[in-house]
C-alpha atoms as a PDB file:
ATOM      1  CA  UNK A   1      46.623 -56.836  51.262  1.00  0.00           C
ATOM      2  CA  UNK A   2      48.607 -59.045  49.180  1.00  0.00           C
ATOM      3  CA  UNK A   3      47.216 -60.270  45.062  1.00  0.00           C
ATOM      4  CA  UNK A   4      45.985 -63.547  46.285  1.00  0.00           C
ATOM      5  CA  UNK A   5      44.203 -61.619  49.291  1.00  0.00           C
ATOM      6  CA  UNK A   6      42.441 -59.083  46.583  1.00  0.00           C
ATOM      7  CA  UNK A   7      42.111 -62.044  43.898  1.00  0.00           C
ATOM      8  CA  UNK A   8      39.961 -63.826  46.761  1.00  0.00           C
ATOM      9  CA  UNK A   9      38.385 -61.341  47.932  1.00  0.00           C
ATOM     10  CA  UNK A  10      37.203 -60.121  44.494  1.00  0.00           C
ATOM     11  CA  UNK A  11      36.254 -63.769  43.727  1.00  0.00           C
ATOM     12  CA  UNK A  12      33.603 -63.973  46.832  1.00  0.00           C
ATOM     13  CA  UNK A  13      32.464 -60.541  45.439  1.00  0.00           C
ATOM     14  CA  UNK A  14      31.659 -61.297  41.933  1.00  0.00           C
ATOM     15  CA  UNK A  15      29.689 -64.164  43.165  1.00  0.00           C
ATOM     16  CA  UNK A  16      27.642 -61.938  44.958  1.00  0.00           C
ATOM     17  CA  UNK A  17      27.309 -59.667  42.088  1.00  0.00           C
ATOM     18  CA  UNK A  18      25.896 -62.818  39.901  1.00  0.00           C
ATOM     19  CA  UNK A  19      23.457 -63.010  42.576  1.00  0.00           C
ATOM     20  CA  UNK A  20      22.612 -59.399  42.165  1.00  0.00           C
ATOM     21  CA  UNK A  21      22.379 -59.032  38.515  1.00  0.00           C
ATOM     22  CA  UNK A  22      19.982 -61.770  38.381  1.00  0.00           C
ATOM     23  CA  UNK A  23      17.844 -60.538  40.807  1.00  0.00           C
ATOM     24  CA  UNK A  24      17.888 -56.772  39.200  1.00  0.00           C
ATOM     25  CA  UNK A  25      17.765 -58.255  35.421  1.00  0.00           C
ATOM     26  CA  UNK A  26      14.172 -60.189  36.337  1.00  0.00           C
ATOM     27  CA  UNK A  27      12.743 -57.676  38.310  1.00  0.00           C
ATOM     28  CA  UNK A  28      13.068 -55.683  34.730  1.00  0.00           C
ATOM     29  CA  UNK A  29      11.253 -58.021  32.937  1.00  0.00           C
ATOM     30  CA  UNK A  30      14.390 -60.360  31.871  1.00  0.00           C
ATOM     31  CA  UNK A  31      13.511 -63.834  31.602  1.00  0.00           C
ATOM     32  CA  UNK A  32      16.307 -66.775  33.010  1.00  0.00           C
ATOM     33  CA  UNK A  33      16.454 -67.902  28.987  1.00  0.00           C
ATOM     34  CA  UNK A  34      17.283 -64.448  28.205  1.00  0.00           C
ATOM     35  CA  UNK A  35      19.664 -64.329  30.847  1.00  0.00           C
ATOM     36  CA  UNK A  36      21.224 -67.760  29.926  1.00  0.00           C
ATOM     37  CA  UNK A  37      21.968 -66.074  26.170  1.00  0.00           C
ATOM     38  CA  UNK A  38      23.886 -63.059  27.903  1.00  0.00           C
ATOM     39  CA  UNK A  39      25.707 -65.079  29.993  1.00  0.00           C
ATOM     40  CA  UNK A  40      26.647 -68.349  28.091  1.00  0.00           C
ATOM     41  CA  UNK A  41      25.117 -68.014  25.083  1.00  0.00           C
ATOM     42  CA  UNK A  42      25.868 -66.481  21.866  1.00  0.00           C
ATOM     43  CA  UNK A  43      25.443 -63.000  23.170  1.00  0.00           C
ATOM     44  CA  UNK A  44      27.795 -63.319  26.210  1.00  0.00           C
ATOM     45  CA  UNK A  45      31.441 -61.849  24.293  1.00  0.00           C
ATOM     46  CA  UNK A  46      29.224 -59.010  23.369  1.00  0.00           C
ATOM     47  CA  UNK A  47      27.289 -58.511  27.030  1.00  0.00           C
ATOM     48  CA  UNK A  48      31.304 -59.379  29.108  1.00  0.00           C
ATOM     49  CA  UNK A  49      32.955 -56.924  26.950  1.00  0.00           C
ATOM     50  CA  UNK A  50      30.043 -54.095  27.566  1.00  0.00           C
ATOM     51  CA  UNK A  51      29.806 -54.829  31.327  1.00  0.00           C
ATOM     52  CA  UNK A  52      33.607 -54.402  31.472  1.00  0.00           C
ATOM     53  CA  UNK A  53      33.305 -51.105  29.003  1.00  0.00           C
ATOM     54  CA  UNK A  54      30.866 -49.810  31.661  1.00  0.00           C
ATOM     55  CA  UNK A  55      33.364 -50.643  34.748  1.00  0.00           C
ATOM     56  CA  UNK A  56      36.357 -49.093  33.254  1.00  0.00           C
ATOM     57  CA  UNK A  57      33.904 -45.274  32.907  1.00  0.00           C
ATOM     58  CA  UNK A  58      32.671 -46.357  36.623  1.00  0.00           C
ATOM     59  CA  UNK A  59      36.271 -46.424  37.805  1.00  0.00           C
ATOM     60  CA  UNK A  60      37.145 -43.735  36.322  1.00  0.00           C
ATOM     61  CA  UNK A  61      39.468 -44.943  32.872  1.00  0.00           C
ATOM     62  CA  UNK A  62      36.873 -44.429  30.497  1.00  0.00           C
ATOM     63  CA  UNK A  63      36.926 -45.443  26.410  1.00  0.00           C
ATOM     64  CA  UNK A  64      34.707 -44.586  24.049  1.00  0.00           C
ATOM     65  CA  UNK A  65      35.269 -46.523  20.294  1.00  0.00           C
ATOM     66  CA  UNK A  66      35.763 -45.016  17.047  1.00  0.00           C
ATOM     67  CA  UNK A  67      35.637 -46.681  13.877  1.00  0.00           C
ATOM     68  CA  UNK A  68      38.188 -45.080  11.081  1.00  0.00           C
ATOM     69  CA  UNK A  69      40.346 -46.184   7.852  1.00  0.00           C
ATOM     70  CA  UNK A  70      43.715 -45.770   7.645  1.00  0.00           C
ATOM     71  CA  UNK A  71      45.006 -45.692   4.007  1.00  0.00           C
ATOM     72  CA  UNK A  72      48.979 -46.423   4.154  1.00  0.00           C
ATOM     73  CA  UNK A  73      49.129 -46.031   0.374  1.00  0.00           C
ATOM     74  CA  UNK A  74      49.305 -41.973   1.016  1.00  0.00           C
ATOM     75  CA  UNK A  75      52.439 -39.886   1.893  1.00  0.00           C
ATOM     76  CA  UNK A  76      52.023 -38.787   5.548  1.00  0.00           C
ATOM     77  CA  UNK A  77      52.129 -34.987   4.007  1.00  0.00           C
ATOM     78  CA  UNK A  78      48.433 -36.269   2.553  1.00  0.00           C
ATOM     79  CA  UNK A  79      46.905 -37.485   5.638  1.00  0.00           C
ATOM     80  CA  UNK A  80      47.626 -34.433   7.238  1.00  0.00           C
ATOM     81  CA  UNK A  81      46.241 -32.521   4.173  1.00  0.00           C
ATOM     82  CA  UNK A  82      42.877 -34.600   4.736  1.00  0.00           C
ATOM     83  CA  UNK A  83      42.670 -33.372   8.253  1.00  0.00           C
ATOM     84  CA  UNK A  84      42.368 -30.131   7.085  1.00  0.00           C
ATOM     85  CA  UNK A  85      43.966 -28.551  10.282  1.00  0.00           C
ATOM     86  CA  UNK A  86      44.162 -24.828  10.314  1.00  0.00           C
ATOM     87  CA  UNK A  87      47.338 -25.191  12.096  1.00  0.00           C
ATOM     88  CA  UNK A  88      50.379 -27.738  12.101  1.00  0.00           C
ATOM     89  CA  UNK A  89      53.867 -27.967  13.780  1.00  0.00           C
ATOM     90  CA  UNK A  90      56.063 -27.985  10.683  1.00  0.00           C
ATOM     91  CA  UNK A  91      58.388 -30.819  11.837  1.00  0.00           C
ATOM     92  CA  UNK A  92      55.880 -33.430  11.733  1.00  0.00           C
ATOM     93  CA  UNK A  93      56.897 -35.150   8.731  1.00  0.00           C
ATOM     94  CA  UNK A  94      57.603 -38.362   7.083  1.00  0.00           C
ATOM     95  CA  UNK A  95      60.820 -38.055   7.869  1.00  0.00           C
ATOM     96  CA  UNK A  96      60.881 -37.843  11.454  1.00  0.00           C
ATOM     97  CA  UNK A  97      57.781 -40.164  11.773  1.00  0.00           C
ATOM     98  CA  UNK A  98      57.655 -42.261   9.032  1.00  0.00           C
ATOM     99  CA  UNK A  99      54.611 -44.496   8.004  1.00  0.00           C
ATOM    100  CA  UNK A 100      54.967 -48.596   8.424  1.00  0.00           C
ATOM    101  CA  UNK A 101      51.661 -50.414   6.886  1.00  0.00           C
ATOM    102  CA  UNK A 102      50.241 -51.275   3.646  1.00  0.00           C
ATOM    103  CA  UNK A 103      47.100 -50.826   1.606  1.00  0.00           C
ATOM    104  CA  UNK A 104      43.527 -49.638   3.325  1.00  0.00           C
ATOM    105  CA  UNK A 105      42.663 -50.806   7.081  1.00  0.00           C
ATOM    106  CA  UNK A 106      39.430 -50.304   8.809  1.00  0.00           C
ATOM    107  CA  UNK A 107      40.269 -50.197  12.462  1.00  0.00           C
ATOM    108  CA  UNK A 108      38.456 -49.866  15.984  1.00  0.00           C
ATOM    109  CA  UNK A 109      39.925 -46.701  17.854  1.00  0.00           C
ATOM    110  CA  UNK A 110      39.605 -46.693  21.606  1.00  0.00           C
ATOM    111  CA  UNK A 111      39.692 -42.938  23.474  1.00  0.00           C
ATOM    112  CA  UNK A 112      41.326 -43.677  26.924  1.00  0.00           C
ATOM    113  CA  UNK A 113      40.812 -40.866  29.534  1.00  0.00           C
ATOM    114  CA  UNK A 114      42.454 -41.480  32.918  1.00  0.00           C
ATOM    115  CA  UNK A 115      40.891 -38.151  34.470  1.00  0.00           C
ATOM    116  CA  UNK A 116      44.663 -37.600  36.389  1.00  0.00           C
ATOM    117  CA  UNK A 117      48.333 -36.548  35.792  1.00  0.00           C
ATOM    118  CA  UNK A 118      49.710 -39.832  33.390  1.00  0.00           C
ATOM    119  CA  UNK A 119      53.302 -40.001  32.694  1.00  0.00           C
ATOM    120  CA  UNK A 120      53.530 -42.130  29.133  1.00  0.00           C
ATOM    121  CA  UNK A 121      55.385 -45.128  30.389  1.00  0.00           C
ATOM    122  CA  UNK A 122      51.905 -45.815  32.968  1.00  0.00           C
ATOM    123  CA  UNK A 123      50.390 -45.498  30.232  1.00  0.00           C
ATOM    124  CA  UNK A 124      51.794 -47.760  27.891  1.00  0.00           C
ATOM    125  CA  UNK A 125      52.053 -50.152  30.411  1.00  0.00           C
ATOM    126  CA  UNK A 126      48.143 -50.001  31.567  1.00  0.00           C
ATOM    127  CA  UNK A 127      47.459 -50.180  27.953  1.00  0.00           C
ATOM    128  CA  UNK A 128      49.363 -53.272  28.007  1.00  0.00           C
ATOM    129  CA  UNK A 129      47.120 -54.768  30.930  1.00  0.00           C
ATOM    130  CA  UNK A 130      44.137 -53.700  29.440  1.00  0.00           C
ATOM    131  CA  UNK A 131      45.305 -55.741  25.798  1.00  0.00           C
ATOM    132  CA  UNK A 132      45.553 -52.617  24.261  1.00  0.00           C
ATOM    133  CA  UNK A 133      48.457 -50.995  22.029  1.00  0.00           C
ATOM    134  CA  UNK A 134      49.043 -46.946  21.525  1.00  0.00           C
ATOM    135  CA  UNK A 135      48.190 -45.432  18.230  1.00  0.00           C
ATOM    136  CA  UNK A 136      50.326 -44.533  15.754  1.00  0.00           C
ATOM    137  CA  UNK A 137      50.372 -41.031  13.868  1.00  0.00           C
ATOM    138  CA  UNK A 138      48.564 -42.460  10.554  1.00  0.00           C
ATOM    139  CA  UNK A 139      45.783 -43.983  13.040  1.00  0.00           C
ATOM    140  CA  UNK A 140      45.693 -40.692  14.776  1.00  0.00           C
ATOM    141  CA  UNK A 141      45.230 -38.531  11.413  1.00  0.00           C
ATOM    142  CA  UNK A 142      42.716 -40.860   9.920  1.00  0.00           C
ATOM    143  CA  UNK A 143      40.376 -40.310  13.146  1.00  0.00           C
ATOM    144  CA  UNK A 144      41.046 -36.527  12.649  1.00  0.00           C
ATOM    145  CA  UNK A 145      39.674 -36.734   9.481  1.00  0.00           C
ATOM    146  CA  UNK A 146      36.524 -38.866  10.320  1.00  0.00           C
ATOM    147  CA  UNK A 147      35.735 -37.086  13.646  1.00  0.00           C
ATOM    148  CA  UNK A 148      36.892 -33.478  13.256  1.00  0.00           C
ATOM    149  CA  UNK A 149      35.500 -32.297  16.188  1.00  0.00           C
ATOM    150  CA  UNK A 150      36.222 -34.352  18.877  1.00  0.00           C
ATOM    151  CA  UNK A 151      39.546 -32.597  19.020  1.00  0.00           C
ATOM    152  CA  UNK A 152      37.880 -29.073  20.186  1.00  0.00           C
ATOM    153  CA  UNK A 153      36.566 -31.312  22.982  1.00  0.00           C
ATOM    154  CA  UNK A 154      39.968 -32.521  24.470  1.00  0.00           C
ATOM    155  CA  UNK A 155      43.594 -33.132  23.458  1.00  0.00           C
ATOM    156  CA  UNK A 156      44.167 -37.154  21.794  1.00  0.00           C
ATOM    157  CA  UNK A 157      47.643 -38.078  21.910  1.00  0.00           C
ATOM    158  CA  UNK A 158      49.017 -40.771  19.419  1.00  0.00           C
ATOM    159  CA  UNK A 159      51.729 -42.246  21.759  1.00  0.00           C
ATOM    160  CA  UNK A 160      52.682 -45.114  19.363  1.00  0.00           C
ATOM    161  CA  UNK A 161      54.765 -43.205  16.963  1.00  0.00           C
ATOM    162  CA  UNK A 162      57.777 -41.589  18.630  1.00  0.00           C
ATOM    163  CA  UNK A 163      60.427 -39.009  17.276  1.00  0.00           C
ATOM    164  CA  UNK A 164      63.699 -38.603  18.655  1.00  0.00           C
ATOM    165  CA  UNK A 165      64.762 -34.689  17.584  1.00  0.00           C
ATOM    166  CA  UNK A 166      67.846 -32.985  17.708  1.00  0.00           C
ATOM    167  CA  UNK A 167      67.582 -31.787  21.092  1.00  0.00           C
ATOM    168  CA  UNK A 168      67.524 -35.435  22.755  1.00  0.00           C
ATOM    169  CA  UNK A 169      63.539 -35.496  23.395  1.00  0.00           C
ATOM    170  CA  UNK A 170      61.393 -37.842  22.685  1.00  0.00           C
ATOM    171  CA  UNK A 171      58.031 -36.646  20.748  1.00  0.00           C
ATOM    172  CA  UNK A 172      54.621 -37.690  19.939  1.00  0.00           C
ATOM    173  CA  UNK A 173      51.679 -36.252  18.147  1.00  0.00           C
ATOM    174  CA  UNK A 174      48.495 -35.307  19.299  1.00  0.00           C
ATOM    175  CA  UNK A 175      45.208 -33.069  17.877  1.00  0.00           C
ATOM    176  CA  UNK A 176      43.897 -30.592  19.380  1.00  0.00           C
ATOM    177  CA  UNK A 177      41.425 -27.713  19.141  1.00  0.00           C
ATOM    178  CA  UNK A 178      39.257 -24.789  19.867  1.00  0.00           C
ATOM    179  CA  UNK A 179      36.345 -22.689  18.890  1.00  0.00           C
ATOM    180  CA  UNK A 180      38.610 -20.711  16.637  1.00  0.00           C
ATOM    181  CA  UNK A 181      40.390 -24.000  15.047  1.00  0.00           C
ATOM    182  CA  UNK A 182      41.983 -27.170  15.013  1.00  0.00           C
ATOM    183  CA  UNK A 183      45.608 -28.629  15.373  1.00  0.00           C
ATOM    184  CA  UNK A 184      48.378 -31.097  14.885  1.00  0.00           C
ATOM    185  CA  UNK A 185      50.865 -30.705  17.472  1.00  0.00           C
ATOM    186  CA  UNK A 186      53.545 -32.441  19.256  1.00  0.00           C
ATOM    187  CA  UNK A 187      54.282 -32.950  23.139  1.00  0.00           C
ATOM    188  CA  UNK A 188      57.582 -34.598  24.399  1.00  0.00           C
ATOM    189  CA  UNK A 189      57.042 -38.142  25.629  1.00  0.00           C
ATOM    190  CA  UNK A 190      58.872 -37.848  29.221  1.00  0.00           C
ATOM    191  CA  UNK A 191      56.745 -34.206  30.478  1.00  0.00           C
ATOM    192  CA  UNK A 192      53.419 -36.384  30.919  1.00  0.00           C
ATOM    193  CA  UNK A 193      49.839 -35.292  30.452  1.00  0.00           C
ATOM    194  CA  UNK A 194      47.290 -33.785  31.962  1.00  0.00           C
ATOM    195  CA  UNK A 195      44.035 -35.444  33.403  1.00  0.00           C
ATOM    196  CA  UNK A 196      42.158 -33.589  30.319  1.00  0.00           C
ATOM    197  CA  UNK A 197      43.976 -35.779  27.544  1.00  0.00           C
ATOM    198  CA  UNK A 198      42.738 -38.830  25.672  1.00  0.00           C
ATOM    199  CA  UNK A 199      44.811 -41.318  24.635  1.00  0.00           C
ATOM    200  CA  UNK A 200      44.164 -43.060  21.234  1.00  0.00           C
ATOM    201  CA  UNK A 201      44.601 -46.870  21.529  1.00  0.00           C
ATOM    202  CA  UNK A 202      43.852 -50.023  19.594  1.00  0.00           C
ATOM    203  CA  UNK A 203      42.992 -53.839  20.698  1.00  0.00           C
ATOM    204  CA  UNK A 204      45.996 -55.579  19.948  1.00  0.00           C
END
């Protein structure tokens, strides 16, 4: 079926959907004022953006959103050093992944889980679609250090902060963790990831 085909097709559908969800929302007690605020009013950015929130999970690319503050005044040595990580690979360093920003930023970080095999280029590129940009490795620490333990839960890769080494690969950082401890490691961009991993991500 070709985009206009689907881009019809999905057209005719949400229609029927409105239908629906009026129907469903009054037989719960919702009045058609209270309705009229979710949809048009000033409640609808809020009520589009958690209706679409709840589609991505239903199809399967679930985010969940984390607030955190990155502070670009420290070295990169430091933010590691918050994260308190009982283990580290050694060549993660300013060096090799040096910091770009300025004073304190409070951001909104976005755990994307795919649930399949992802090479990073797909990802990048649904990002993209989805108006969403990869994390870098400061974004990725400061989340370490306000959510410890999400890391023993699954692997978060940082994919916005690359490192070309000596061998010719491409790296990224990513936490992850156990019952007997938590990480910073790094994977090489082109081997892909598992359907386990999250991927940190920001609205652009």
């Amino acid at each position: 079926m070709s985009k206009k085909s689907l881009l019809v097709s999905a057209m005719g559908v949400l229609t029927g959907f409105g239908t629906a969800f009026a129907a469903a929302f009054k037989k719960r007690g919702g009045t058609d004022e209270e309705l009229h605020q979710l949809l048009v009013g000033n409640k609808s950015d809020d009520f589009i953006s958690q209706i679409a929130d709840l589609a991505m999970k239903l199809a399967g690319k679930a985010c969940d959103k984390f607030k955190v503050v990155v502070d670009y005044s420290r070295s990169l040595a430091e933010m590691i050093q918050s994260g308190k990580y009982e283990w580290v690979k050694p060549d993660i360093t300013d060096k090799h992944f040096p910091i770009q920003g300025q004073g304190q930023v409070e951001l909104d970080i976005e755990l994307v889980h795919y649930g399949k095999f992802m090479q990073s280029d797909e990802i990048i590129q649904d990002l993209d679609n989805r108006g969403l940009r990869p994390a870098t490795l400061p974004e990725l620490l400061a989340f370490g250090v306000k959510y410890p333990e999400k890391q023993r839960e699954f692997p978060i890769v940082a994919l916005g902060s690359l490192w070309r080494a000596w061998d010719g690969f491409h790296y990224v950082a990513y936490l992850y963790g156990s019952g007997s401890g938590r990480g910073l490691d790094r994977g090489i961009w082109a081997a892909g990831w598992g359907s386990g991993y999250r991927f940190a991500a920001l609205r652009k």
